[in-house]
Protein backbone atom coordinates (compact mmCIF):
# COMPACT_ATOMS: atom_id res chain seq x y z
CA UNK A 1 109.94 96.30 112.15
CA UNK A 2 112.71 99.06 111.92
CA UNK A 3 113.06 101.84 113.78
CA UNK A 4 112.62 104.11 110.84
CA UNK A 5 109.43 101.67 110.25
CA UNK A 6 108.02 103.37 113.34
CA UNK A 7 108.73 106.78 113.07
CA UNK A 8 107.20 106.98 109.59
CA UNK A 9 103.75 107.48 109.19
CA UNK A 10 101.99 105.21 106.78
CA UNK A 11 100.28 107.17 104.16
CA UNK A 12 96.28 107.11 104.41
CA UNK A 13 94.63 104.87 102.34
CA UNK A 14 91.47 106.96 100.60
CA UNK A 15 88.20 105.48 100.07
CA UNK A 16 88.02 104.29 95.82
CA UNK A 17 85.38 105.94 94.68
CA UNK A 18 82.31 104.48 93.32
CA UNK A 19 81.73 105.11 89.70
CA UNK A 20 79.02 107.20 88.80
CA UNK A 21 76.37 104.80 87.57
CA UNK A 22 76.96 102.76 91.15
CA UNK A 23 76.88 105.42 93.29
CA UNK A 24 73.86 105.42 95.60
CA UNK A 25 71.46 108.05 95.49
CA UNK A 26 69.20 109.69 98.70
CA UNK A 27 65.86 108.66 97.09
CA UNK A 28 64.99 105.21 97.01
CA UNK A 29 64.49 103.69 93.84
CA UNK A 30 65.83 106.45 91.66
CA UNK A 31 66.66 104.15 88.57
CA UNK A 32 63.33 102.65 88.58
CA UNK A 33 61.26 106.07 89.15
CA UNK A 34 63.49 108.07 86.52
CA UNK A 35 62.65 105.62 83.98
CA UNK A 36 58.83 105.97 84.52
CA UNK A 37 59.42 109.48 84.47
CA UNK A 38 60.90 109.16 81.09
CA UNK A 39 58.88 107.01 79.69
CA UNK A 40 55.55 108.87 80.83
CA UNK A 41 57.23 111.95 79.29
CA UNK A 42 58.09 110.26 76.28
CA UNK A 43 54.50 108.80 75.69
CA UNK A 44 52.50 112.25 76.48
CA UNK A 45 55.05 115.02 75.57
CA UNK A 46 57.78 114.25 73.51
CA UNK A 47 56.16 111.54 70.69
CA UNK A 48 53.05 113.48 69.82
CA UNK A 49 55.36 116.76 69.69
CA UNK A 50 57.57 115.04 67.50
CA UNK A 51 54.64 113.31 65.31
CA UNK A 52 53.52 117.08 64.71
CA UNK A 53 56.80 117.84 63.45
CA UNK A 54 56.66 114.41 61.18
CA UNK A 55 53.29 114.83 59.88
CA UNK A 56 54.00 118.74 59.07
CA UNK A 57 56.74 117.25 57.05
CA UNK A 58 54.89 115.64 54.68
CA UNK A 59 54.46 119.17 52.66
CA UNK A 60 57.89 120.59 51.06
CA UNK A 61 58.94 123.82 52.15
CA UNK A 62 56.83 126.08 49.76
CA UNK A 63 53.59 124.08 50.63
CA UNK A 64 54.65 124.40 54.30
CA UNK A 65 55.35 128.28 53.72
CA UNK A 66 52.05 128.81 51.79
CA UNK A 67 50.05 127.20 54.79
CA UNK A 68 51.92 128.22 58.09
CA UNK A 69 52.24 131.75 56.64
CA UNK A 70 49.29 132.81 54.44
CA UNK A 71 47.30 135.77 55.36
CA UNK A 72 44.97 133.75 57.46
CA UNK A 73 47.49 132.06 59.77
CA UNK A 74 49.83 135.23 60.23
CA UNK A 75 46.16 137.35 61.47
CA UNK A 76 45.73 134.27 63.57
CA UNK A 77 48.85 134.64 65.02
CA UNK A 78 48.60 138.35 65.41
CA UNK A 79 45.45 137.85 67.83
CA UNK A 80 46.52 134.55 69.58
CA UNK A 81 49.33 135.48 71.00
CA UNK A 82 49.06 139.39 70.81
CA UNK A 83 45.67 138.81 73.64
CA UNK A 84 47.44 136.01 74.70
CA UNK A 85 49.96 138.62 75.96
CA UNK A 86 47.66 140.74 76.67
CA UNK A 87 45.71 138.98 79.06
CA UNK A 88 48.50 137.99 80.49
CA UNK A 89 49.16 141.52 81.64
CA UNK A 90 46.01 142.30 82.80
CA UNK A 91 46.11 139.05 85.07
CA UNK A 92 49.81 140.03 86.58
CA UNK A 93 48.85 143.78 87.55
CA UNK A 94 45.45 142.26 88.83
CA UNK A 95 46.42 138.84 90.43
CA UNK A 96 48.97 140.65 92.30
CA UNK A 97 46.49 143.21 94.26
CA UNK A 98 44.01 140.20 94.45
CA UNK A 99 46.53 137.73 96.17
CA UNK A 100 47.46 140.77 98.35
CA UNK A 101 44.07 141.44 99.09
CA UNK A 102 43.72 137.17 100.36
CA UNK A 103 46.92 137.12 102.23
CA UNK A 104 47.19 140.76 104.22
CA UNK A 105 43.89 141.48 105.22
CA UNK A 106 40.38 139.73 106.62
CA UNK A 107 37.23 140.65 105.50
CA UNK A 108 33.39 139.20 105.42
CA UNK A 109 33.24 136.84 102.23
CA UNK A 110 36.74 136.08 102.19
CA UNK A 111 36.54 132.41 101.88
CA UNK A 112 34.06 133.23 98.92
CA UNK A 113 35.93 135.34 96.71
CA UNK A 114 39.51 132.77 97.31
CA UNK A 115 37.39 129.95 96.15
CA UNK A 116 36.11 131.88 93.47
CA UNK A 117 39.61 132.79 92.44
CA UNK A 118 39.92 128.87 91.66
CA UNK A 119 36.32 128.92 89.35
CA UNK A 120 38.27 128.85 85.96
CA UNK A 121 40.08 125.62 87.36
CA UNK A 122 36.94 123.80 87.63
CA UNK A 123 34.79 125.24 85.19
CA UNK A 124 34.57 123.63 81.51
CA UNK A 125 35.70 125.97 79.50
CA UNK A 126 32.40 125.65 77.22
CA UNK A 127 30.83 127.04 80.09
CA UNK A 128 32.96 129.66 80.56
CA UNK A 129 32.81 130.83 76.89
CA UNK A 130 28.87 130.63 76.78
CA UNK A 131 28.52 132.61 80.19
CA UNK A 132 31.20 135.31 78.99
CA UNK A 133 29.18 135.70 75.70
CA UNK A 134 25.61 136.09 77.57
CA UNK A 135 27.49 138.71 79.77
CA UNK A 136 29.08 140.82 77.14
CA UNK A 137 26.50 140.61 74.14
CA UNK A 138 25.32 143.70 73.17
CA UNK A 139 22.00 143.08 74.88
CA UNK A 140 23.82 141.05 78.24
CA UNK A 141 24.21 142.09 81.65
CA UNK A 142 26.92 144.20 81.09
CA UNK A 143 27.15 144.48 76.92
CA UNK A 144 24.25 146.50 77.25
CA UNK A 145 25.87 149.37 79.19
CA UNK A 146 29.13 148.99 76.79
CA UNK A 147 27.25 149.18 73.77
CA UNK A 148 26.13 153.12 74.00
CA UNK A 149 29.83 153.78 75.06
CA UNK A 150 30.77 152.38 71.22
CA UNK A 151 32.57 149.86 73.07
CA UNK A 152 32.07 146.01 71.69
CA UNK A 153 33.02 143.36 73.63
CA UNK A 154 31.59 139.97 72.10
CA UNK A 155 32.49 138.70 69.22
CA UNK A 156 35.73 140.59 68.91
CA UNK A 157 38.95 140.42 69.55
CA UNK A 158 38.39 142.52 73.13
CA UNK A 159 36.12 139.38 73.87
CA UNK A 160 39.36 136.92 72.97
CA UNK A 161 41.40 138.92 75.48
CA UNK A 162 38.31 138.90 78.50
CA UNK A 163 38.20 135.15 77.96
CA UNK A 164 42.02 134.36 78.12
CA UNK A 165 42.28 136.81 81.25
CA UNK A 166 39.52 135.18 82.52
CA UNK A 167 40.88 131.90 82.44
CA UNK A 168 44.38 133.39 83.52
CA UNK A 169 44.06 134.77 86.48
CA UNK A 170 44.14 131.63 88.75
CA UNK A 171 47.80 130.74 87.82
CA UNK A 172 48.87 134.58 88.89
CA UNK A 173 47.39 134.69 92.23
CA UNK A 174 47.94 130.80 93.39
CA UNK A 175 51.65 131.67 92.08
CA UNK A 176 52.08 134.95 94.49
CA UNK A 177 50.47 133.80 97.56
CA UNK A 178 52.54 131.39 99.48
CA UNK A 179 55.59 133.97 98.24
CA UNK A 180 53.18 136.82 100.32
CA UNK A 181 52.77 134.60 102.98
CA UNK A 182 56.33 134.18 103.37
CA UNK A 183 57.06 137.94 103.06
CA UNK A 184 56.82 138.78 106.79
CA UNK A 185 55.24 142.22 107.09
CA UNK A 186 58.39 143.17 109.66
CA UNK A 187 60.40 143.91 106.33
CA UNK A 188 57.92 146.68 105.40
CA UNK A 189 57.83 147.96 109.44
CA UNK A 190 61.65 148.22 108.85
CA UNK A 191 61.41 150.36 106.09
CA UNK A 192 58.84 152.60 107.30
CA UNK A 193 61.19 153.28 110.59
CA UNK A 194 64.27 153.88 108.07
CA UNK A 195 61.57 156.92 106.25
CA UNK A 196 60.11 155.14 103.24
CA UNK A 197 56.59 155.99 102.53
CA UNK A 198 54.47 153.79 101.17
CA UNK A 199 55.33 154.05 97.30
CA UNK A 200 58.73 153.70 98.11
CA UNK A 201 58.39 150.33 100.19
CA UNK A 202 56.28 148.59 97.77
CA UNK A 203 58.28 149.53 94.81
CA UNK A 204 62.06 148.80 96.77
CA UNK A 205 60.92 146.41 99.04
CA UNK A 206 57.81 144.23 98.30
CA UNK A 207 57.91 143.92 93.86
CA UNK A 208 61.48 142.39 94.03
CA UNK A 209 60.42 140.05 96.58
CA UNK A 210 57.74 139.07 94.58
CA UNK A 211 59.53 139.45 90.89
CA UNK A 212 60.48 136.02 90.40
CA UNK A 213 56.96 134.33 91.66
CA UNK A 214 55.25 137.23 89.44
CA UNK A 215 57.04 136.39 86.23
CA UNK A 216 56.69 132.76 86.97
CA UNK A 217 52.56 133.38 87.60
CA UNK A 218 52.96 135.37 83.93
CA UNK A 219 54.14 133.14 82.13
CA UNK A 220 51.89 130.22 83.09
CA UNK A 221 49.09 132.77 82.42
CA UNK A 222 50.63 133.08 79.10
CA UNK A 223 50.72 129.61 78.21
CA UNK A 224 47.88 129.07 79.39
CA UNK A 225 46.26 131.43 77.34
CA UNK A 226 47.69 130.92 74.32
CA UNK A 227 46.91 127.34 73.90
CA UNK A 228 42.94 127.91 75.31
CA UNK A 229 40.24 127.29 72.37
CA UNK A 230 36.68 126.09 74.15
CA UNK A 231 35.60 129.17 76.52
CA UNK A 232 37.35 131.62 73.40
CA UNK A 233 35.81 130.09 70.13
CA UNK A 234 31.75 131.03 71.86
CA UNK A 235 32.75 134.87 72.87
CA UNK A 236 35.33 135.60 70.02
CA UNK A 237 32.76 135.41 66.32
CA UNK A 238 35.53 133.49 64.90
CA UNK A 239 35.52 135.65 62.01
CA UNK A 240 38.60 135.11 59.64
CA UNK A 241 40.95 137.89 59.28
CA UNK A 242 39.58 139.73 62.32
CA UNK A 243 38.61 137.81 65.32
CA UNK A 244 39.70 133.99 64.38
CA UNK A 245 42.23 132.51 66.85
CA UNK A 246 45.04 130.41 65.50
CA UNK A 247 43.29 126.78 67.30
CA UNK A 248 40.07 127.31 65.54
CA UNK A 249 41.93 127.56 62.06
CA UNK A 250 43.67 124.29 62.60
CA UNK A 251 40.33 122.90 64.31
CA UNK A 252 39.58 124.04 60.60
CA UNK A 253 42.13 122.87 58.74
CA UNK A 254 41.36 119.21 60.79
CA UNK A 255 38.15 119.27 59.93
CA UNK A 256 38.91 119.85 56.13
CA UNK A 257 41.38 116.70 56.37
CA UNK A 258 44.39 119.13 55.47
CA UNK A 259 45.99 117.50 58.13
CA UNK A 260 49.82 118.56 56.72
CA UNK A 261 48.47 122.26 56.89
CA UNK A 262 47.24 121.54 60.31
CA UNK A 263 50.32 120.49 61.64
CA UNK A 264 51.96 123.13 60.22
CA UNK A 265 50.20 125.48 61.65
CA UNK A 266 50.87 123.96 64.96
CA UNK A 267 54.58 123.86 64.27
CA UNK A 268 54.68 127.35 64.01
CA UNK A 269 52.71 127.67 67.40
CA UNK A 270 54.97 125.52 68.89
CA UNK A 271 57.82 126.75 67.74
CA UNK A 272 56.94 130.45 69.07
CA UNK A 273 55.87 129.45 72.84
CA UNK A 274 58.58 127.47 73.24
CA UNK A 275 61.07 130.77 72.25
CA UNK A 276 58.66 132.95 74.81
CA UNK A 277 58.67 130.56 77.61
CA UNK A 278 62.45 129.95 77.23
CA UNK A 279 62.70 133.85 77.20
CA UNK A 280 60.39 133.93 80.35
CA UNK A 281 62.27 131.51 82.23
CA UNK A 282 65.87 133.20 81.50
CA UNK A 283 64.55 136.43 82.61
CA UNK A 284 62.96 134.20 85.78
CA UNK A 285 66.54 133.07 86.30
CA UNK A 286 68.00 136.41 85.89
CA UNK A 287 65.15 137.88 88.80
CA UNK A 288 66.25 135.34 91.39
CA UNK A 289 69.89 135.72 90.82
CA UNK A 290 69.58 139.42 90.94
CA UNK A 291 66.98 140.65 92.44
């Protein structure tokens, strides 16, 4: 070895780096579980979508026109996803005082109205629809003081929308809680020192903490609803043109073996909650990078 051997460093050899397919990953078995993953979500989501799609193909375009956009379907549409909306609403303006109502305060019955919150989850829908109808008949617990008001709630489209909120409203308030129970109540001390009332913390201080949780509780509520046909179908009188929700008619269309106009119909339904949800979840995206 030369002097100048020793006086100049030898450059650093760097690690070669794995390629991507070989580089090890921080969960065990990740090959193995995302190929279940995709398989499971193969086998329940994507081949049945895409067997819709196939089957709704069958018709050329004019048939599939005539039967995905007649009269019938396009009222259908109106009401599904117009109470669908609706409902949806309803449930965000009153999930949000009823999860703050859980989380902030104590109260006798407590534990009975939070497990009541999470009735719709375990209830069979059938159930649902036939207790909602008794309720709100003209001559039910609460129809009959509706009735002389000229209000009618069963079998209309106001009884689609109290069906779909009522199934709704779990996804808004199981969504906002753990969000409130992370929102320390210090925050709103703060701003009551700096000389906000009340109005002005909840509307600067507590609705953009809870924006993204609230629009993520909507839109399950949304989805929800606008897929729901057992507890709707007993409360709604299912009458075409007026009160007939976009499932029933291709429960209909099923049951009259037009199975092409069937899946056409649910092309069309799939086609507009999948543009909703994806506008949902952009406006989600823009909440938690903004707000």
């Amino acid at each position: 070895m030369t002097a100048l051997d020793a006086v100049t460093p030898t450059p650093e050899r760097r690690p070669r780096r794995k390629p991507w397919l070989r580089r090890r990953s921080a969960i065990p078995g990740f090959g193995l579980t995302m190929g279940v993953t995709l398989t499971i979500l193969s086998l329940i989501v994507l081949i049945p979508l895409t067997a819709v799609a196939i089957k709704s193909a069958e018709l050329s375009f004019p048939e599939f026109i005539a039967a995905a956009f007649s009269e019938r379907a396009l009222k259908a549409y109106e009401l599904t996803f117009g109470a669908s909306f609706l409902a949806a609403v309803v449930n965000g303006v009153f999930g949000v005082l009823t999860a703050w109502a859980l989380v902030r305060y104590s109260f006798p019955g407590k534990s009975v109205i939070n497990a009541l919150v999470d009735l719709p989850f375990a209830l069979p829908t059938a159930v649902a629809g036939i207790a909602l109808a008794t309720l709100y008949a003209p001559q039910g617990w609460i129809g009959q003081f509706l009735t002389p008001l000229g209000i009618k709630a069963a079998y209309s489209p106001l009884g689609v929308v109290i069906a779909l909120t009522f199934i709704g409203l779990p996804f808004v308030v199981r969504t906002l809680e753990p969000v409130m129970h992370d929102l320390a109540a210090d925050v709103e001390e703060a701003a009551a020192s700096l000389g906000a009332n009340r109005l002005q913390t909840i509307v600067r201080v507590v609705l953009p903490a809870l924006a993204p949780a609230w629009l993520t509780g909507f839109a399950m509520a949304f989805a929800r609803a606008v897929g729901e046909y057992g507890s709707v179908i007993f409360i709604a009188g299912n009458m075409p043109y007026k009160s007939e929700i976009a499932p029933l008619l291709i429960v209909i269309q099923l049951e009259q073996y037009e199975y092409a106009a069937a899946a056409s119909i649910a092309v069309v339904m799939l086609a507009v909650s999948f543009l909703m949800l994806l506008v949902i979840n952009a406006i989600q995206a823009w909440a938690r990078r903004y707000a």
